[in-house]
PDB file of N, CA and C in Angstrom:
ATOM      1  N   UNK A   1      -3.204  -6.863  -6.061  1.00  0.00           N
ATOM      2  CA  UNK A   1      -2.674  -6.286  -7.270  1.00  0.00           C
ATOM      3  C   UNK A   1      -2.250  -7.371  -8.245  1.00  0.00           C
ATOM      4  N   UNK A   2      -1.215  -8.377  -7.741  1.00  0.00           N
ATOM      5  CA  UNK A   2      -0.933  -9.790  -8.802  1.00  0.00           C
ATOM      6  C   UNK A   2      -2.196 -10.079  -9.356  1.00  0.00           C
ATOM      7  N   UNK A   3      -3.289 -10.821  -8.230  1.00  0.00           N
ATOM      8  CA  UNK A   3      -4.445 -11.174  -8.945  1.00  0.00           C
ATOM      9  C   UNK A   3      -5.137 -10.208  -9.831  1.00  0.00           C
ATOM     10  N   UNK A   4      -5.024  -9.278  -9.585  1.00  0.00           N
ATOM     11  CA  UNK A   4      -5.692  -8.346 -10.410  1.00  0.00           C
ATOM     12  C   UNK A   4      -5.444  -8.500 -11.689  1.00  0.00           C
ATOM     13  N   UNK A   5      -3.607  -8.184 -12.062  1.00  0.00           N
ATOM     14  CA  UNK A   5      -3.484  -7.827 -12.664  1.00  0.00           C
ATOM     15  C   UNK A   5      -3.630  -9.394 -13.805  1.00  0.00           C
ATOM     16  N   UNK A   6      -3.397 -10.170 -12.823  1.00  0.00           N
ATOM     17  CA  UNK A   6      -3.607 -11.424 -13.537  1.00  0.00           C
ATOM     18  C   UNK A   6      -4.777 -12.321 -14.227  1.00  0.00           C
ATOM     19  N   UNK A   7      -5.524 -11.593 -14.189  1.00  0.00           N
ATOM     20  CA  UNK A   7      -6.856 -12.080 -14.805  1.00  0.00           C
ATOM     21  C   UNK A   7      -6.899 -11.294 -16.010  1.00  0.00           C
ATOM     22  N   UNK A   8      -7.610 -12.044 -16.769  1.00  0.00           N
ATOM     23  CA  UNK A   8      -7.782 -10.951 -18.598  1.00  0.00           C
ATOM     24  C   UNK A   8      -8.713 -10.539 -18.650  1.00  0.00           C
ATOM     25  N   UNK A   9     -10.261 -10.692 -17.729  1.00  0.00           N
ATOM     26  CA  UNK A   9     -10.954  -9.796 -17.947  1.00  0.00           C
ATOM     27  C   UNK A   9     -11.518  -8.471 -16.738  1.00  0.00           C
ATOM     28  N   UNK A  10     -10.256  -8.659 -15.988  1.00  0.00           N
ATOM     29  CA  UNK A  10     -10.492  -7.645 -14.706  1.00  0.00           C
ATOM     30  C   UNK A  10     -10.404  -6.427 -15.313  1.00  0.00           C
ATOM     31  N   UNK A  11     -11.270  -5.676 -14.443  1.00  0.00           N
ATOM     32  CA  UNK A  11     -11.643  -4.245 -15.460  1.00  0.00           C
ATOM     33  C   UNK A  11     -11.088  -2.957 -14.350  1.00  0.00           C
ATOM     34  N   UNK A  12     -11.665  -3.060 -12.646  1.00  0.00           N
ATOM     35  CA  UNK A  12     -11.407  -2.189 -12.083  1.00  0.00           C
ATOM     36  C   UNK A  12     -11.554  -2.928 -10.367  1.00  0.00           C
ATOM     37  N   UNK A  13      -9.680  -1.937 -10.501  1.00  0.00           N
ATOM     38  CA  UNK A  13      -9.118  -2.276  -8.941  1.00  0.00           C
ATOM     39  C   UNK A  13      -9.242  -1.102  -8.513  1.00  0.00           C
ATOM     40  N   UNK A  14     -10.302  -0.966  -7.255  1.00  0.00           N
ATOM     41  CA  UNK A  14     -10.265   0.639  -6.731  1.00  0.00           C
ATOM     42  C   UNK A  14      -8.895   0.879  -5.625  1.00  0.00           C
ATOM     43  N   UNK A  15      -9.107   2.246  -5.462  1.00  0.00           N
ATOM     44  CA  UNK A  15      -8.087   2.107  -4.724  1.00  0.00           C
ATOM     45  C   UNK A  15      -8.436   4.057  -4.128  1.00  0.00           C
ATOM     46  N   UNK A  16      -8.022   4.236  -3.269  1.00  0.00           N
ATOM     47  CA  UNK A  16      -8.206   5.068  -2.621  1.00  0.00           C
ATOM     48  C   UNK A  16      -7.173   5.946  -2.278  1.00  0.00           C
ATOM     49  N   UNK A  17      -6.869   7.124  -2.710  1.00  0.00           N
ATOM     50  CA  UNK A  17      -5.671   7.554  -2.380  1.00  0.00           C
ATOM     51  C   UNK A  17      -5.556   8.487  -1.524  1.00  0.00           C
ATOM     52  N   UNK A  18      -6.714   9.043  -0.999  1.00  0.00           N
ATOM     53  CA  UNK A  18      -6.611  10.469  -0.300  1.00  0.00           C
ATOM     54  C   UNK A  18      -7.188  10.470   1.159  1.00  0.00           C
ATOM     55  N   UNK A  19      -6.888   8.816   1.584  1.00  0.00           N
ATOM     56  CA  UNK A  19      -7.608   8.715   3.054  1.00  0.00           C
ATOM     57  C   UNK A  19      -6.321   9.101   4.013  1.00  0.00           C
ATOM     58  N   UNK A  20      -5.698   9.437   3.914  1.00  0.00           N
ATOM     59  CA  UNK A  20      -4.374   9.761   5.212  1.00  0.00           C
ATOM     60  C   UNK A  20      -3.467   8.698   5.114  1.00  0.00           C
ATOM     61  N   UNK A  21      -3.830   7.916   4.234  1.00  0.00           N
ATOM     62  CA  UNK A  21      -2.189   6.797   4.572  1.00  0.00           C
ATOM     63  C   UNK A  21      -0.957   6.692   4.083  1.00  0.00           C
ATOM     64  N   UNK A  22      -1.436   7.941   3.073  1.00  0.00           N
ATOM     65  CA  UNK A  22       0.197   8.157   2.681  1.00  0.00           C
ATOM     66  C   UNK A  22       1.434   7.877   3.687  1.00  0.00           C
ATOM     67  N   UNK A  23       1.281   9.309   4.666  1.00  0.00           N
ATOM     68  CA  UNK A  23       1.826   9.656   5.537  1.00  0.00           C
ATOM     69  C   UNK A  23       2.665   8.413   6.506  1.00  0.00           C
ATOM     70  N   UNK A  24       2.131   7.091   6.450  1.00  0.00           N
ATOM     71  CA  UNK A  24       2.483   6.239   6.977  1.00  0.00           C
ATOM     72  C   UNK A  24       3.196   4.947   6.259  1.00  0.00           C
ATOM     73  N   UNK A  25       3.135   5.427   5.290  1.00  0.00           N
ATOM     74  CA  UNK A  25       3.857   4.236   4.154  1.00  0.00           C
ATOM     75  C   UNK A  25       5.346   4.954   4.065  1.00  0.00           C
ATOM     76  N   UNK A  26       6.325   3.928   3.637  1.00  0.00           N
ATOM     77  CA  UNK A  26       7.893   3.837   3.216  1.00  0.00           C
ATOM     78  C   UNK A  26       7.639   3.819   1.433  1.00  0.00           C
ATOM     79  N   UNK A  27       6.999   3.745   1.191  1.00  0.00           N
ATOM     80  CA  UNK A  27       6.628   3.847  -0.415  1.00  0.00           C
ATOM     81  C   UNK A  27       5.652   3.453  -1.015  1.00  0.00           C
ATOM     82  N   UNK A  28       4.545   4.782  -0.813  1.00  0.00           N
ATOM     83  CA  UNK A  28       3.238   4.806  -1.206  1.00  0.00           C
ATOM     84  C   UNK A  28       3.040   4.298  -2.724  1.00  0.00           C
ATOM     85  N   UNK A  29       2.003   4.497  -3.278  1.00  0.00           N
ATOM     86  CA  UNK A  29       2.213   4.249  -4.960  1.00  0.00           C
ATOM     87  C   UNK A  29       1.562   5.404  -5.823  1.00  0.00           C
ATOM     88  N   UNK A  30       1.122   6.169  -4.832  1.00  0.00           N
ATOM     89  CA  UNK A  30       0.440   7.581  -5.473  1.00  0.00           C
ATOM     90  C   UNK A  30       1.525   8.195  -6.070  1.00  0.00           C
ATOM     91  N   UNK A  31       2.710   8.591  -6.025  1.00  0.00           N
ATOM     92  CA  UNK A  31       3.856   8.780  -7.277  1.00  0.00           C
ATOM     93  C   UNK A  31       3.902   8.320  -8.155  1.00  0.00           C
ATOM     94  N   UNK A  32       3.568   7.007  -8.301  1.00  0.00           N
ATOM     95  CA  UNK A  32       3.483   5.745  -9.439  1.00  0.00           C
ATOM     96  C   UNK A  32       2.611   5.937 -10.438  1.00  0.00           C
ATOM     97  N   UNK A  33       1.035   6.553  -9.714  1.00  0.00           N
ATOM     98  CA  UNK A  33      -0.049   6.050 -10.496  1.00  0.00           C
ATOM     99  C   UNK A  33       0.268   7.493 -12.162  1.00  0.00           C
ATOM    100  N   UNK A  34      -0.027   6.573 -13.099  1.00  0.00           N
ATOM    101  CA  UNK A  34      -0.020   7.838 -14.228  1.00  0.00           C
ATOM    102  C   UNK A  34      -1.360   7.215 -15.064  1.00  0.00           C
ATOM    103  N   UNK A  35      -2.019   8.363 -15.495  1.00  0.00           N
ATOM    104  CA  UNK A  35      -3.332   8.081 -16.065  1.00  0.00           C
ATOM    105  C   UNK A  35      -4.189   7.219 -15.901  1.00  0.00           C
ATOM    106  N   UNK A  36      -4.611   6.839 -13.982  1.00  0.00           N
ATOM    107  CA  UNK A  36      -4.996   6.604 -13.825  1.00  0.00           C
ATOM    108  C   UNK A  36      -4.850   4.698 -13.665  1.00  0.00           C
ATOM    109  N   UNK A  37      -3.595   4.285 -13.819  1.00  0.00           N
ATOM    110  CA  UNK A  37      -3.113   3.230 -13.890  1.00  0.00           C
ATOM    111  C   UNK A  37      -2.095   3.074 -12.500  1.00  0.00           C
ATOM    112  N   UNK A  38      -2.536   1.550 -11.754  1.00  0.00           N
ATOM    113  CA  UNK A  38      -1.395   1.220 -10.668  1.00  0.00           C
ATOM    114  C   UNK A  38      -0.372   0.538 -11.211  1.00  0.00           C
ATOM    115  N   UNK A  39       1.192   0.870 -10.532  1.00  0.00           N
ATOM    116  CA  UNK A  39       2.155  -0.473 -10.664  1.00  0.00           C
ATOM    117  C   UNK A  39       1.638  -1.265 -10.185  1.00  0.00           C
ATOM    118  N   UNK A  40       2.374  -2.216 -10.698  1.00  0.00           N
ATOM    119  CA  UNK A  40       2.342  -3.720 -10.288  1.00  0.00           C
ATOM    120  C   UNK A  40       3.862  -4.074  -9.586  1.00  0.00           C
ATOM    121  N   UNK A  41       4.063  -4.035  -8.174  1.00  0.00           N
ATOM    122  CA  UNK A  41       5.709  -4.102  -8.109  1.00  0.00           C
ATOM    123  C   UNK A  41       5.937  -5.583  -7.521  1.00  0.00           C
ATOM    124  N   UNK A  42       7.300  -6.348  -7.730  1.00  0.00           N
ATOM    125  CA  UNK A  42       7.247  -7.196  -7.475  1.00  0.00           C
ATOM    126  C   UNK A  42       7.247  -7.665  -5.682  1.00  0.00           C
ATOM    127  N   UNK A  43       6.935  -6.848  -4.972  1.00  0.00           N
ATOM    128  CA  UNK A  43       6.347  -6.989  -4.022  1.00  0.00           C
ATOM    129  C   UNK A  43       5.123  -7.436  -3.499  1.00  0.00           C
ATOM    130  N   UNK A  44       4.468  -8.017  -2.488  1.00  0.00           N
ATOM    131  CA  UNK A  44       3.164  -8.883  -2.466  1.00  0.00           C
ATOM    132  C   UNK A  44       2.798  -7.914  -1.896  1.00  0.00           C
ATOM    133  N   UNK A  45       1.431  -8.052  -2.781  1.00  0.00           N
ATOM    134  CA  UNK A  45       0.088  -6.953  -2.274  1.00  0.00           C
ATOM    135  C   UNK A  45      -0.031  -5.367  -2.893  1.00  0.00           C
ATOM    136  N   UNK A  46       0.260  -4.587  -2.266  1.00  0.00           N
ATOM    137  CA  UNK A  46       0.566  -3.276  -3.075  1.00  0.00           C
ATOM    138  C   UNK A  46       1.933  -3.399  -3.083  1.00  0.00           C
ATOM    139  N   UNK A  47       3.088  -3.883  -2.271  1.00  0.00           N
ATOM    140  CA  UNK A  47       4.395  -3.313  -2.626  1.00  0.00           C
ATOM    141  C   UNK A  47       4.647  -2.407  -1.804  1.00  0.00           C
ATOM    142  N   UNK A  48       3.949  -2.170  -0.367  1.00  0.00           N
ATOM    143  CA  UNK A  48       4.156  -0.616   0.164  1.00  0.00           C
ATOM    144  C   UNK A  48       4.546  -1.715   1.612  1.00  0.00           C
ATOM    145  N   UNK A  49       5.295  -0.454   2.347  1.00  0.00           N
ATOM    146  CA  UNK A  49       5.542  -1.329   4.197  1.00  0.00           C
ATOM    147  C   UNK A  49       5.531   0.373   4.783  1.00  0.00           C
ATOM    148  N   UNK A  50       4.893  -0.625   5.880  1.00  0.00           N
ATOM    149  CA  UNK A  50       4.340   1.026   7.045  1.00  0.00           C
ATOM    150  C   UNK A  50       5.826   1.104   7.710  1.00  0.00           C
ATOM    151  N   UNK A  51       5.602   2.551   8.276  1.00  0.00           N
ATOM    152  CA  UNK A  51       6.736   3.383   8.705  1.00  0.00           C
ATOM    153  C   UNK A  51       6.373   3.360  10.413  1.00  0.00           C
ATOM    154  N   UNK A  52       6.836   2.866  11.088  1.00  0.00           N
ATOM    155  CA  UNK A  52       6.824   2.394  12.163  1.00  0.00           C
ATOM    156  C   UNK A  52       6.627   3.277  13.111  1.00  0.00           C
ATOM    157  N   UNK A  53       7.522   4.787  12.621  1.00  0.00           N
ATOM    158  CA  UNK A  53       7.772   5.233  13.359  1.00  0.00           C
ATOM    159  C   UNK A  53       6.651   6.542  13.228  1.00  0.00           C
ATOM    160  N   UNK A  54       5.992   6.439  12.216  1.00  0.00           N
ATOM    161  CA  UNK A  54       4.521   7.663  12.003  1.00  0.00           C
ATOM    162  C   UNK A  54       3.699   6.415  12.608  1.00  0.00           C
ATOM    163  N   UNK A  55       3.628   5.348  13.250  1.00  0.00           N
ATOM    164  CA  UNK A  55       2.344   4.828  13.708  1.00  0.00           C
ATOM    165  C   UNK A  55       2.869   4.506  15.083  1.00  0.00           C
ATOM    166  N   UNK A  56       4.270   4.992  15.840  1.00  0.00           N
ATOM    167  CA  UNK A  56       4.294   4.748  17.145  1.00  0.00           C
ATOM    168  C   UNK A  56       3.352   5.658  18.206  1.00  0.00           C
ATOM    169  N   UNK A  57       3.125   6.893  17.836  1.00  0.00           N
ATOM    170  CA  UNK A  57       2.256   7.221  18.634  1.00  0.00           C
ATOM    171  C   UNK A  57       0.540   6.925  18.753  1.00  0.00           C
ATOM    172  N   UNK A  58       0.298   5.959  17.946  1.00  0.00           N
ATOM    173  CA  UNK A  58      -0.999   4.964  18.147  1.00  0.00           C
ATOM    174  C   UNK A  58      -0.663   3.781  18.532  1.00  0.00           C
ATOM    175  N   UNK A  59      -0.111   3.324  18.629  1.00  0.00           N
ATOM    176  CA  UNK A  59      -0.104   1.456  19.217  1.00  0.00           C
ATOM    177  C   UNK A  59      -0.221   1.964  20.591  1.00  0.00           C
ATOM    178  N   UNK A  60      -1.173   0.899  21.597  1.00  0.00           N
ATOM    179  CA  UNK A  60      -1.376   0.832  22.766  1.00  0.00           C
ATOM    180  C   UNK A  60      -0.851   0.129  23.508  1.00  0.00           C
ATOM    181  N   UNK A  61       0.138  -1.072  22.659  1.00  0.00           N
ATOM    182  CA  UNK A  61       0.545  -2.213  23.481  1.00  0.00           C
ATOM    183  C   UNK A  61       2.133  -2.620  22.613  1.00  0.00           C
ATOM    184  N   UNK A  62       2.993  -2.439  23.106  1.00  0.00           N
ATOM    185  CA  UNK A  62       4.228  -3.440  22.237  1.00  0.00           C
ATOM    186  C   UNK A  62       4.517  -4.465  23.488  1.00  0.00           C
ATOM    187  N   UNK A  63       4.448  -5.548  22.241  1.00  0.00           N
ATOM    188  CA  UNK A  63       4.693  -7.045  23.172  1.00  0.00           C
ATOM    189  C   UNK A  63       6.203  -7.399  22.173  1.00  0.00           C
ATOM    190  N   UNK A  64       7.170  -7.648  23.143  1.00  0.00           N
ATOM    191  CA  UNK A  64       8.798  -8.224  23.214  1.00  0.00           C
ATOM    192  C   UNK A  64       8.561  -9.483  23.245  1.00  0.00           C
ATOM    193  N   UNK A  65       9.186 -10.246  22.057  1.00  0.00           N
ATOM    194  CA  UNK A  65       9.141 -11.442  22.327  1.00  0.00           C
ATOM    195  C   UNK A  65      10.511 -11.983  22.596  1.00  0.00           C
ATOM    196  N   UNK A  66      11.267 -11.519  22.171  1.00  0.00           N
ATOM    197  CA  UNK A  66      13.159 -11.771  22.778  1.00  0.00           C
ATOM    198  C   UNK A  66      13.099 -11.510  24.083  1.00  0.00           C
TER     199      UNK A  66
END
């Protein structure tokens, strides 16, 4: 998204909104988007962090490192 937005002649960042991952994000950006435009938040990358606890029943392995 930075790089994106950081270039002057970038035209189109796709982005996909309707594959199921809402559901697993702490703050998706599909609320955000208006006319077809993404934020830019000062967070790296999209700005979004997974919800740990909608993806515990898929992980096969937790490794403890303490």
């Amino acid at each position: 998204m930075h790089f994106s937005a950081s270039v002057p002649n970038f035209y189109v960042q796709e982005h996909f909104p309707y594959w199921g991952h809402v559901e697993v994000l702490e703050n998706p950006l599909e609320p955000e988007v208006v006319g077809g435009r993404l934020p830019v938040r000062d967070a790296p990358g999209f700005g979004v962090a997974l919800r740990e606890e909608a993806l515990r029943d898929f992980a096969f392995a937790r490794i403890d490192l303490a």
